[in-house]
C-alpha atoms as a PDB file:
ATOM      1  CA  UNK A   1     -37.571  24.963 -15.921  1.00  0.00           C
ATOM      2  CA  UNK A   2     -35.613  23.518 -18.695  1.00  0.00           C
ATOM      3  CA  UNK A   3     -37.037  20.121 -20.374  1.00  0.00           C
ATOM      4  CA  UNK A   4     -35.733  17.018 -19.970  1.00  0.00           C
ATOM      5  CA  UNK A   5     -36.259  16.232 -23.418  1.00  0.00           C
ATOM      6  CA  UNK A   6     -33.753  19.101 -24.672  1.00  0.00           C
ATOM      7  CA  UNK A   7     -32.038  17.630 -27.538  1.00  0.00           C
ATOM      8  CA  UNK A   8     -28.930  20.104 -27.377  1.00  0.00           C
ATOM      9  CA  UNK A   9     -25.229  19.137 -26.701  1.00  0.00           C
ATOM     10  CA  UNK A  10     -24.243  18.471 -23.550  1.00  0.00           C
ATOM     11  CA  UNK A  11     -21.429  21.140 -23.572  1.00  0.00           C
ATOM     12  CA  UNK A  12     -23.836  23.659 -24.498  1.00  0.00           C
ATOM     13  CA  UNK A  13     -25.931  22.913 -21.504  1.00  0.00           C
ATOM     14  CA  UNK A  14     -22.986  23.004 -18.940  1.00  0.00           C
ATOM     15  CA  UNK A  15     -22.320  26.375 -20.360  1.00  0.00           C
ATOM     16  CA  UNK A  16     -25.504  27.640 -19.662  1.00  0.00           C
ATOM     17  CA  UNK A  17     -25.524  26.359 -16.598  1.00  0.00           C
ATOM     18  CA  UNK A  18     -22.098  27.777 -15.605  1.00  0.00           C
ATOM     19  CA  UNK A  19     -23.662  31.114 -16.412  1.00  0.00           C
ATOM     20  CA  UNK A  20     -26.827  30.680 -14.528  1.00  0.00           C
ATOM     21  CA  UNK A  21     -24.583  29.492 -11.461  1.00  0.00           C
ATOM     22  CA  UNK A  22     -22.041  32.544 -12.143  1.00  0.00           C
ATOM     23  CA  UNK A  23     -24.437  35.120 -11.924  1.00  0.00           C
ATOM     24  CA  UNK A  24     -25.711  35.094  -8.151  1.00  0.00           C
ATOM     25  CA  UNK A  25     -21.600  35.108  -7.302  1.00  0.00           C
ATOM     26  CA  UNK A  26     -21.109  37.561  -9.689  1.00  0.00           C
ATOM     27  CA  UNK A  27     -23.625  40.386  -8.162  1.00  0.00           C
ATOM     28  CA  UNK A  28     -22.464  39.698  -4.829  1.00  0.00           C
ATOM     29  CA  UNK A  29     -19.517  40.657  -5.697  1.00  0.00           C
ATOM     30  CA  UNK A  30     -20.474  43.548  -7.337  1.00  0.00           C
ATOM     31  CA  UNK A  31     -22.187  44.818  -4.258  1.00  0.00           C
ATOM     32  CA  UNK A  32     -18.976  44.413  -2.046  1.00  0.00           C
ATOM     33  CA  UNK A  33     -18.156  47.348  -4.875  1.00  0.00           C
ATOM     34  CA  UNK A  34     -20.266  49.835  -4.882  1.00  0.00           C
ATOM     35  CA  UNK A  35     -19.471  53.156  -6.736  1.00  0.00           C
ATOM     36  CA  UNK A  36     -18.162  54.049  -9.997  1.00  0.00           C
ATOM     37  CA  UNK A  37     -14.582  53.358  -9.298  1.00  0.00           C
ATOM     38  CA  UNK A  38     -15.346  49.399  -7.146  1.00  0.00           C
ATOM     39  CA  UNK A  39     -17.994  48.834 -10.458  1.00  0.00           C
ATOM     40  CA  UNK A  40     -15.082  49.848 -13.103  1.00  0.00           C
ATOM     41  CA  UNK A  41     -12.551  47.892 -11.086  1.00  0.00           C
ATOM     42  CA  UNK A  42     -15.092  44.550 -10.426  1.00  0.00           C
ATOM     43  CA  UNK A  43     -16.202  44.277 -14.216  1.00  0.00           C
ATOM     44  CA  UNK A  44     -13.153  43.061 -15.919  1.00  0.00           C
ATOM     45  CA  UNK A  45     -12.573  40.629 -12.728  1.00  0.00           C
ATOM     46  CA  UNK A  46     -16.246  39.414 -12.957  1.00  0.00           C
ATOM     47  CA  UNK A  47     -16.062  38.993 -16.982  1.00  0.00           C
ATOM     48  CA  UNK A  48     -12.668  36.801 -16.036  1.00  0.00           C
ATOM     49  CA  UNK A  49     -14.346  34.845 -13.554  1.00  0.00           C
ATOM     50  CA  UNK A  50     -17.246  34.013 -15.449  1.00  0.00           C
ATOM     51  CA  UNK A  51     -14.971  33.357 -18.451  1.00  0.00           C
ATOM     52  CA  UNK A  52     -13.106  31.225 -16.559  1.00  0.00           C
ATOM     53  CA  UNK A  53     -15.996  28.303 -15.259  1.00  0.00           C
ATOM     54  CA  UNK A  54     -17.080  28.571 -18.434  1.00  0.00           C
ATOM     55  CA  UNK A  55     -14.552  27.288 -19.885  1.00  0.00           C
ATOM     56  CA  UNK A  56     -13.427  24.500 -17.454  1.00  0.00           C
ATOM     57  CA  UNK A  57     -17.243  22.861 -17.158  1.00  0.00           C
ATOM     58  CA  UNK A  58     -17.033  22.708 -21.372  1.00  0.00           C
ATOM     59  CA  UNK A  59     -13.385  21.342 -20.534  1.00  0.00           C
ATOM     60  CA  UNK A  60     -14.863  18.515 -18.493  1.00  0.00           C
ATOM     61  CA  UNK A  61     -18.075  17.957 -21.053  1.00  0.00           C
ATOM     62  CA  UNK A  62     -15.395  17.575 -24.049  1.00  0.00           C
ATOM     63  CA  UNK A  63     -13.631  14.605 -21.488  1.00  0.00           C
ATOM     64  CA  UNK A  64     -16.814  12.811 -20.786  1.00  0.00           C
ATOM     65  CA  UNK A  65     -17.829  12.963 -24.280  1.00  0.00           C
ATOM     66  CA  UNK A  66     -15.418   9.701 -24.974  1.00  0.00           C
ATOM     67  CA  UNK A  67     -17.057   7.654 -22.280  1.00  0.00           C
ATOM     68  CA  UNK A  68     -20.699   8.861 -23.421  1.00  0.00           C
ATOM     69  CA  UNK A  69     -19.990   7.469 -26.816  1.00  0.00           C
ATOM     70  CA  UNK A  70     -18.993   3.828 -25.409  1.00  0.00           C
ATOM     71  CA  UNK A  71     -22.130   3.804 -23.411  1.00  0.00           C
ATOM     72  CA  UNK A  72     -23.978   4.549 -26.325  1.00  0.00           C
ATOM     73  CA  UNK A  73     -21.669   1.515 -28.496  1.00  0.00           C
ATOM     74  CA  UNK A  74     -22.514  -0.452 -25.051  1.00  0.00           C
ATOM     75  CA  UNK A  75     -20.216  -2.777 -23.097  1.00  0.00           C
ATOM     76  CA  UNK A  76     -21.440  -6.211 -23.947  1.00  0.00           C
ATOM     77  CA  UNK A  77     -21.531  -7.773 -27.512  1.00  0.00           C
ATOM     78  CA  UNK A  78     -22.965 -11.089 -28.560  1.00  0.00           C
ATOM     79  CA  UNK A  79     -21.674 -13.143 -31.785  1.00  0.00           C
ATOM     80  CA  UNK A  80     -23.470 -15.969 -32.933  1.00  0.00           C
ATOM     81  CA  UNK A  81     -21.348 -17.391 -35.608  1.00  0.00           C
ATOM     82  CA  UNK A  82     -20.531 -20.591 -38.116  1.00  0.00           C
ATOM     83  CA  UNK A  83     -16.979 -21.910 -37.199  1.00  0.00           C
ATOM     84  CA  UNK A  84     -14.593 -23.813 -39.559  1.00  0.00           C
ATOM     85  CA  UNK A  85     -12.114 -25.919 -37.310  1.00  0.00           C
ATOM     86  CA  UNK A  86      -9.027 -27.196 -39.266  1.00  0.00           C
ATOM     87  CA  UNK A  87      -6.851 -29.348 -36.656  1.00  0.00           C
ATOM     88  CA  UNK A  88      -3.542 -31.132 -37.564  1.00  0.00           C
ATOM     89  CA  UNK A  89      -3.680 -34.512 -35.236  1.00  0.00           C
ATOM     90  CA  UNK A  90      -0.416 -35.440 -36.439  1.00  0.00           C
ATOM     91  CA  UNK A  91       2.266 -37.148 -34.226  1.00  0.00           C
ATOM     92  CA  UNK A  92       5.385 -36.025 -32.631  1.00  0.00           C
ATOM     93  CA  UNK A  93       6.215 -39.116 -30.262  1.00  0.00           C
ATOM     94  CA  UNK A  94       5.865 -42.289 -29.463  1.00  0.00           C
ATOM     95  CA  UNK A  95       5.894 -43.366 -25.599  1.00  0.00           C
ATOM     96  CA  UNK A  96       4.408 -46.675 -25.656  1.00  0.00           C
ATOM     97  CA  UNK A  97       4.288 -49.200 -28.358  1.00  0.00           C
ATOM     98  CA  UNK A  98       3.302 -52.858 -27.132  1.00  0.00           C
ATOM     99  CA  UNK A  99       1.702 -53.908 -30.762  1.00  0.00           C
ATOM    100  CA  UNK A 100       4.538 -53.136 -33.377  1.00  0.00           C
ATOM    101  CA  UNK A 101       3.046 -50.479 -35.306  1.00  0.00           C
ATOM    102  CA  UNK A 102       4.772 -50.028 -39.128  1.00  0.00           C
ATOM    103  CA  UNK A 103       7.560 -47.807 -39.433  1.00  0.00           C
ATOM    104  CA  UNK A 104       7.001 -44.474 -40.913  1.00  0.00           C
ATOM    105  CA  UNK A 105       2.854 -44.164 -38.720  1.00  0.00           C
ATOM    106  CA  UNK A 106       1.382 -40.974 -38.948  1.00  0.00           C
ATOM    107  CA  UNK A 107      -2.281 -39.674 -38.386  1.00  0.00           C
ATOM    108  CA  UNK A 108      -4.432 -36.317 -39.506  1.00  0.00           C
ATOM    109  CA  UNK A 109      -7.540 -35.294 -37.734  1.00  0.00           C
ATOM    110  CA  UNK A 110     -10.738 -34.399 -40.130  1.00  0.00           C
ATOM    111  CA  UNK A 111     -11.569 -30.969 -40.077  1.00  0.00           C
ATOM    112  CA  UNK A 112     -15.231 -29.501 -39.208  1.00  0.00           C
ATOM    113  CA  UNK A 113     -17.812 -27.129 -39.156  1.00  0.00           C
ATOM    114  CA  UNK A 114     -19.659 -26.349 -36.286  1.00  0.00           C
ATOM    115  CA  UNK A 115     -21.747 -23.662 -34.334  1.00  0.00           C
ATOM    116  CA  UNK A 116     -20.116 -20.813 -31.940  1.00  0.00           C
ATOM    117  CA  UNK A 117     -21.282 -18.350 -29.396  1.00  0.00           C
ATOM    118  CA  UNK A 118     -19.275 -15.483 -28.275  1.00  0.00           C
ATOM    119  CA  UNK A 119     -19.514 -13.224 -25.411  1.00  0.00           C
ATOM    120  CA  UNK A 120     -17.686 -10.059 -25.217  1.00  0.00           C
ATOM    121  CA  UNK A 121     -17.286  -7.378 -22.605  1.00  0.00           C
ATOM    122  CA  UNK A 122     -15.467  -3.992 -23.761  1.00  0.00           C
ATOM    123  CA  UNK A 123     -13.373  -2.566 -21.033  1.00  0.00           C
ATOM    124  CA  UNK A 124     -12.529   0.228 -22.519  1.00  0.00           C
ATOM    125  CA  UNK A 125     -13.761   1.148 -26.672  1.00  0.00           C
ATOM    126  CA  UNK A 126     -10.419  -0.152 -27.667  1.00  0.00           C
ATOM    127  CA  UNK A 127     -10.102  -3.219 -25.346  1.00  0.00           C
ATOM    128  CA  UNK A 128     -12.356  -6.246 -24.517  1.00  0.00           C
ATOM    129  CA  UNK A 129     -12.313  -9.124 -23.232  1.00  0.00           C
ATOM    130  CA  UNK A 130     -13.655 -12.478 -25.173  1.00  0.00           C
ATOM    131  CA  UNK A 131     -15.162 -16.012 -24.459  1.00  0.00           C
ATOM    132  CA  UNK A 132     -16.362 -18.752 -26.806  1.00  0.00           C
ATOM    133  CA  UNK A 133     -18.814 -21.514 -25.814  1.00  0.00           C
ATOM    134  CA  UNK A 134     -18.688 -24.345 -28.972  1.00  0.00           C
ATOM    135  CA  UNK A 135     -17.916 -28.677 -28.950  1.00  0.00           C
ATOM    136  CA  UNK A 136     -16.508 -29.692 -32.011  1.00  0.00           C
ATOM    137  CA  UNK A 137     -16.220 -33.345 -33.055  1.00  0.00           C
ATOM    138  CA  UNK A 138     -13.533 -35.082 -34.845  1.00  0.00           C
ATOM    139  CA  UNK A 139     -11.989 -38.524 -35.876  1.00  0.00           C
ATOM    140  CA  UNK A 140      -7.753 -39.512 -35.842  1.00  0.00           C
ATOM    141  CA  UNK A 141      -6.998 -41.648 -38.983  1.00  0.00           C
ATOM    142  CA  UNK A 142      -3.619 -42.824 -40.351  1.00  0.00           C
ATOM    143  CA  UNK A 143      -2.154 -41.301 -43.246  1.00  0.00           C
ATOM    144  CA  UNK A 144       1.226 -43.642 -43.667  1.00  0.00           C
ATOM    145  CA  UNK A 145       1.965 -47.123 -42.070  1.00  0.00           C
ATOM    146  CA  UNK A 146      -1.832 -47.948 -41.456  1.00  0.00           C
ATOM    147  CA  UNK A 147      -2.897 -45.861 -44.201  1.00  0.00           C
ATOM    148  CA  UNK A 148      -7.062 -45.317 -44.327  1.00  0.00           C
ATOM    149  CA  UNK A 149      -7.250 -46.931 -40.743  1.00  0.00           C
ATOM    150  CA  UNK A 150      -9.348 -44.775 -38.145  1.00  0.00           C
ATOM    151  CA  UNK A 151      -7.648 -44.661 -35.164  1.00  0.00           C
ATOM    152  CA  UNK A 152     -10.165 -42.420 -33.004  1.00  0.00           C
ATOM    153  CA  UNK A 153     -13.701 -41.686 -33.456  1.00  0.00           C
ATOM    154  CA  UNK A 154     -15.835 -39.059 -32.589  1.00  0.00           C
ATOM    155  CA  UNK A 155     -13.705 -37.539 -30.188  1.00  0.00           C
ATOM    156  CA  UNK A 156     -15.645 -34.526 -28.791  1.00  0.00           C
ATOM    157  CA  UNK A 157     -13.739 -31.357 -27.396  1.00  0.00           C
ATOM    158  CA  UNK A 158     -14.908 -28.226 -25.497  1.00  0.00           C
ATOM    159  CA  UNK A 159     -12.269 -25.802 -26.399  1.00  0.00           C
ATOM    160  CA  UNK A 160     -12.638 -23.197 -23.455  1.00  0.00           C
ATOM    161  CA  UNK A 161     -11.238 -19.828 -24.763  1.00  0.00           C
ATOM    162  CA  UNK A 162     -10.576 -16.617 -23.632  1.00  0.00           C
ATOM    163  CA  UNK A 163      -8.530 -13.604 -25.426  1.00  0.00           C
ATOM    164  CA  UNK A 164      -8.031 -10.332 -24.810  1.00  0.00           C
ATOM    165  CA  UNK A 165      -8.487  -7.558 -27.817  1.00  0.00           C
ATOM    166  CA  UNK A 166      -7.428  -4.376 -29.248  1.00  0.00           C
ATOM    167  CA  UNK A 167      -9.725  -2.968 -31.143  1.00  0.00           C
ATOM    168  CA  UNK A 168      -8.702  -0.275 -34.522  1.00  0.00           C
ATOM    169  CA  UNK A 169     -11.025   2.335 -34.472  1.00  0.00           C
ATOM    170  CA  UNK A 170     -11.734   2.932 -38.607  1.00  0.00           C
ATOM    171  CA  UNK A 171     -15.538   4.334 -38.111  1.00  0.00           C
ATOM    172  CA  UNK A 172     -17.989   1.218 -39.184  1.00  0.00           C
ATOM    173  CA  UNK A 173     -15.140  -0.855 -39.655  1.00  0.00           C
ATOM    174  CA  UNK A 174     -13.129  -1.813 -36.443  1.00  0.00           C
ATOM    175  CA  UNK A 175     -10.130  -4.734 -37.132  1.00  0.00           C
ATOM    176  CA  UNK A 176      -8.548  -6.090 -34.054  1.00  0.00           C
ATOM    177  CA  UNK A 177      -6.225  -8.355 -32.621  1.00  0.00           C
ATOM    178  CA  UNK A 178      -5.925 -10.494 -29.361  1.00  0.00           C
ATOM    179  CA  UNK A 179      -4.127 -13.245 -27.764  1.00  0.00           C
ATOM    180  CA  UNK A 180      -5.453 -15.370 -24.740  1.00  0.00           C
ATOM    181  CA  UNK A 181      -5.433 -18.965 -23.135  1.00  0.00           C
ATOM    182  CA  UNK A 182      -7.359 -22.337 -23.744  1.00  0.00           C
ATOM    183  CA  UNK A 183      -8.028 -25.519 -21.834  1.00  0.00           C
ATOM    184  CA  UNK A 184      -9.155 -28.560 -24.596  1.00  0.00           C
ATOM    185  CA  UNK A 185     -11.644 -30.585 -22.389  1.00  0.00           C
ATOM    186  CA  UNK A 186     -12.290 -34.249 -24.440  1.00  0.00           C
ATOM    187  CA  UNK A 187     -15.742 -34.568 -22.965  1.00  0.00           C
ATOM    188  CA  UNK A 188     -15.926 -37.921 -25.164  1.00  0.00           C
ATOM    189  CA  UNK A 189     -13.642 -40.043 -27.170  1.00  0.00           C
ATOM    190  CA  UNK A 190     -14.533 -43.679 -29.005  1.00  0.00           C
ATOM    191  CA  UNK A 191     -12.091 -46.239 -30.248  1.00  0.00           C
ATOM    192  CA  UNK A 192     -12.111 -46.079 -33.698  1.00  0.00           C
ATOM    193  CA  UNK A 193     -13.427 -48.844 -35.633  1.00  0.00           C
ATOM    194  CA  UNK A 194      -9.772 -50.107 -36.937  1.00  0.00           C
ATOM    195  CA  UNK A 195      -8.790 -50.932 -33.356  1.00  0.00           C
ATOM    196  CA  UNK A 196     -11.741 -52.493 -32.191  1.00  0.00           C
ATOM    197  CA  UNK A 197     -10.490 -56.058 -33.756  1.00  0.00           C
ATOM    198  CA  UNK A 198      -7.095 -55.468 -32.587  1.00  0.00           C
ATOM    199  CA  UNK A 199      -8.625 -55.685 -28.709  1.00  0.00           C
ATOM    200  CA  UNK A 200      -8.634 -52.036 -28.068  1.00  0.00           C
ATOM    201  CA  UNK A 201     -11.354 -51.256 -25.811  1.00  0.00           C
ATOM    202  CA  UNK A 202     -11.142 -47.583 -24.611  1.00  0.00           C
ATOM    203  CA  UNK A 203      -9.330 -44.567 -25.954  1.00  0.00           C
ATOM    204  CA  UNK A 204      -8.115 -41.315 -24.398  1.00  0.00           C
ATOM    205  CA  UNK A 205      -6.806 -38.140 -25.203  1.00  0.00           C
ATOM    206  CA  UNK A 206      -5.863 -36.105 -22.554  1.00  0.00           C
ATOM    207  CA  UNK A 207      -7.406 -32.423 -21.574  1.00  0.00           C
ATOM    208  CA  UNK A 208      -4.542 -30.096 -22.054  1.00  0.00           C
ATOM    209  CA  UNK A 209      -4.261 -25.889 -21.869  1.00  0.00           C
ATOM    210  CA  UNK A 210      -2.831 -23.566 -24.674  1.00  0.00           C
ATOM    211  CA  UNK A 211      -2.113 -20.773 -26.157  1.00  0.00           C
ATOM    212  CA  UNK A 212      -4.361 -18.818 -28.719  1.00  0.00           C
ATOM    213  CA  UNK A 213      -3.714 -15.752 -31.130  1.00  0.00           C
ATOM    214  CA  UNK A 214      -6.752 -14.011 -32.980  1.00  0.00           C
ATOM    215  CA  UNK A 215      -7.347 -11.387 -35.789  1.00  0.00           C
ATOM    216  CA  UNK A 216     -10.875  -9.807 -37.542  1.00  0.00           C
ATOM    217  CA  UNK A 217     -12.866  -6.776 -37.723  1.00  0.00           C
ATOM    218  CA  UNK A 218     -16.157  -5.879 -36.914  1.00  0.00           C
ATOM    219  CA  UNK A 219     -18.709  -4.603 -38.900  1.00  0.00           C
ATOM    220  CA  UNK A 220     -21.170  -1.952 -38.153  1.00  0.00           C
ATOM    221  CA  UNK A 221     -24.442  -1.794 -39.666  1.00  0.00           C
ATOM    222  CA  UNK A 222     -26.448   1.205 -38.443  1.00  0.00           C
ATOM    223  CA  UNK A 223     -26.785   2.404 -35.368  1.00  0.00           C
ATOM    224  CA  UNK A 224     -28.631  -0.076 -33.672  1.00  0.00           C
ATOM    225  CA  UNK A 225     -25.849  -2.032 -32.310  1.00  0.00           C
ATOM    226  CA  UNK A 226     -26.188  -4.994 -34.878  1.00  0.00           C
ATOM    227  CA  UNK A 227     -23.426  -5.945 -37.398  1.00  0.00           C
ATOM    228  CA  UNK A 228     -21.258  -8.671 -38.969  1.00  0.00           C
ATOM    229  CA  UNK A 229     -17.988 -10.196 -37.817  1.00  0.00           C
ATOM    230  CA  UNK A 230     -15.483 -12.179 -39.147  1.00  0.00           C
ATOM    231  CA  UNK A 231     -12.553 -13.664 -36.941  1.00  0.00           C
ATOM    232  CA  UNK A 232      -9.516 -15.965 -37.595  1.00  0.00           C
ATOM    233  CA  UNK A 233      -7.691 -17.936 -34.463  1.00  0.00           C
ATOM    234  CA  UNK A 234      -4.982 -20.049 -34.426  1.00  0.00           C
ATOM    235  CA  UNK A 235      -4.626 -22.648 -31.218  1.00  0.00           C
ATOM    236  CA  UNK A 236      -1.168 -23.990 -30.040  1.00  0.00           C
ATOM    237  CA  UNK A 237      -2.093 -27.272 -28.117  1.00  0.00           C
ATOM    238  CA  UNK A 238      -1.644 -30.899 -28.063  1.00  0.00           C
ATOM    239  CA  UNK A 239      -2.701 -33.781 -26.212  1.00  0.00           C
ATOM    240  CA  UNK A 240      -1.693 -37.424 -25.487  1.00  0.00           C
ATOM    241  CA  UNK A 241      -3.649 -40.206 -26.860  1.00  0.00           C
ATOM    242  CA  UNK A 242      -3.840 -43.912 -25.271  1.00  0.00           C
ATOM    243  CA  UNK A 243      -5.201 -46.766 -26.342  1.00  0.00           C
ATOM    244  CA  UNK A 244      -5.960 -49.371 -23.854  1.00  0.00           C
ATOM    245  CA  UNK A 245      -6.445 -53.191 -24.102  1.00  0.00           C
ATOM    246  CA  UNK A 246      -8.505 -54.053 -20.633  1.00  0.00           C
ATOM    247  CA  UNK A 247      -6.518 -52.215 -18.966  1.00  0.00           C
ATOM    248  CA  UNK A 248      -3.119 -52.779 -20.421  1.00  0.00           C
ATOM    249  CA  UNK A 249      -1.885 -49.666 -22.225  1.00  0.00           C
ATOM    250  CA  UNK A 250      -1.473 -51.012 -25.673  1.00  0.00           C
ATOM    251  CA  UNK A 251      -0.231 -47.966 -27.477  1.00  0.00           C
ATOM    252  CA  UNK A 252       0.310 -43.631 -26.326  1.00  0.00           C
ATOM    253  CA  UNK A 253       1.602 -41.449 -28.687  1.00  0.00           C
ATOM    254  CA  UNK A 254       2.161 -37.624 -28.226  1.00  0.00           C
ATOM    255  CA  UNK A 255      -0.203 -35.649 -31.206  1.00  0.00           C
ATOM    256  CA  UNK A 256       0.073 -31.877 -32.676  1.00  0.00           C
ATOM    257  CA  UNK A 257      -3.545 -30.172 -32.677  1.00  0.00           C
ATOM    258  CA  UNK A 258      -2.743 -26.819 -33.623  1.00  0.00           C
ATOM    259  CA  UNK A 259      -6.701 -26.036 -35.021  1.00  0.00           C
ATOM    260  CA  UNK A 260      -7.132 -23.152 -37.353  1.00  0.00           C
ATOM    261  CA  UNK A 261     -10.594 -21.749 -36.277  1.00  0.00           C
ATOM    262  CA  UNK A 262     -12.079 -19.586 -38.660  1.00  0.00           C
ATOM    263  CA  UNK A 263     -15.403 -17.824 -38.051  1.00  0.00           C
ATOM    264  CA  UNK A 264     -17.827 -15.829 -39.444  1.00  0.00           C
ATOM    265  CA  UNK A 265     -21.491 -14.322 -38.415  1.00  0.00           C
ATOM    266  CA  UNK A 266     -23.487 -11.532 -37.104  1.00  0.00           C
ATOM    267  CA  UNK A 267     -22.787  -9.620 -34.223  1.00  0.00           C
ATOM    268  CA  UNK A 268     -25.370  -7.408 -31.904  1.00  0.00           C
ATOM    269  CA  UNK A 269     -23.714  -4.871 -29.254  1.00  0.00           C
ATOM    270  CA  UNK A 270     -25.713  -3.432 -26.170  1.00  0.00           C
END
């Protein structure tokens, strides 16, 4: 009985095996030829036979080699990674202006760096399919017309994410690309300190779904299924803001987000 623990290639086995299986069909056929002349005829037909599931059980061990290496790579992959989020905030319309802002108002939102977790199934080893879990926070202050003034604070976003990838195989190195959808969910938004005098007393910024493109390789480090990753996206989005006096809309203005989010970290695939 062969061991289970028999380290050789799994073509070599199947061809072994073909020959153990082609031998009890190959003397049976041999006896429905008995004498010199059936044996001399039966030989070169037996070699042909036995040549012949030979070679199409390696054929189908060299086409399940592919998917054998993927399971070894594994299917899922888990990032944990430091994310730099760069958003514009600036605006492209004003709706509703009860207060007489100055002529020329515009507004940038800060930038920030927070924590990411990404989750990553691989369909195929050149295609997968990606989530992100993160909340970033960031203010709205003017930059011309109320210049300094902040405008909205701590305004807290979930930006739900998902891409799909192509993956480059270059050995240890694998770059890919990916485009996907987002929905920005403002779990939380403040007034910001500026408007707080001027009566504001509740801000908004409306939950809104976009359009994402992504680039970055991943690393290899070994064979254990650990490695680093760096990744680049860039977020097409906006939002309305409102600002609200009781509940008189005071002031909405339409607002550019457009983050870049750029992320690096370590990567481990099972």
């Amino acid at each position: 009985m062969q061991s289970l623990s028999d380290n050789r290639p799994a073509s070599s086995l199947i061809q072994i095996n073909a020959r153990k299986f082609a031998g009890p069909y190959l003397t049976a056929m041999r006896s429905k030829n008995p004498g010199p002349r059936g044996a001399a005829t039966a030989a070169p037909e037996d070699k042909e036979m036995k040549n012949l599931l030979v070679a199409s059980l390696g054929g189908l061990a060299m086409l399940a080699a592919p998917a054998q290496a993927q399971d070894d790579e594994g299917k899922l992959q888990i990032k944990v990674l430091g994310t730099y989020v760069a958003p514009d905030g600036k605006i492209t319309e004003f709706t509703t202006d009860n207060v007489g802002l100055p002529a020329g108002t515009q507004t940038e939102a800060n930038d920030n760096v927070v924590p990411t977790l990404a989750i990553e199934y691989f369909v195929s080893p050149n295609f997968s399919i990606e989530t992100i879990c993160c909340l970033t926070q960031h203010d709205v202050d003017a930059v011309s017309g109320l210049t300094g003034a902040e405008l909205v604070s701590d305004g807290k976003v979930i930006p739900a994410t998902f891409t799909a990838k192509y993956h480059f195989d270059a050995g240890a190195v694998k770059p890919y690309i990916g485009a996907g959808a987002t929905y920005f969910w403002w779990v939380d938004v403040e007034p910001g300190a500026d408007t707080i005098p001027l009566g504001v007393t509740r801000t908004t910024l409306s939950d809104e779904f976009g359009f994402v493109l992504q680039a970055g390789t991943d690393i290899s480090l070994g064979e254990n299924g650990f490695g680093l990753t760096l990744d680049a996206k860039r977020y097409f989005v906006d939002t309305t803001a409102r600002w609200y006096a009781g509940e008189t809309l005071a002031i909405e203005t339409e607002h550019k987000l457009d983050p870049w989010v750029i992320s690096a970290g370590v990567a481990f695939r099972f």
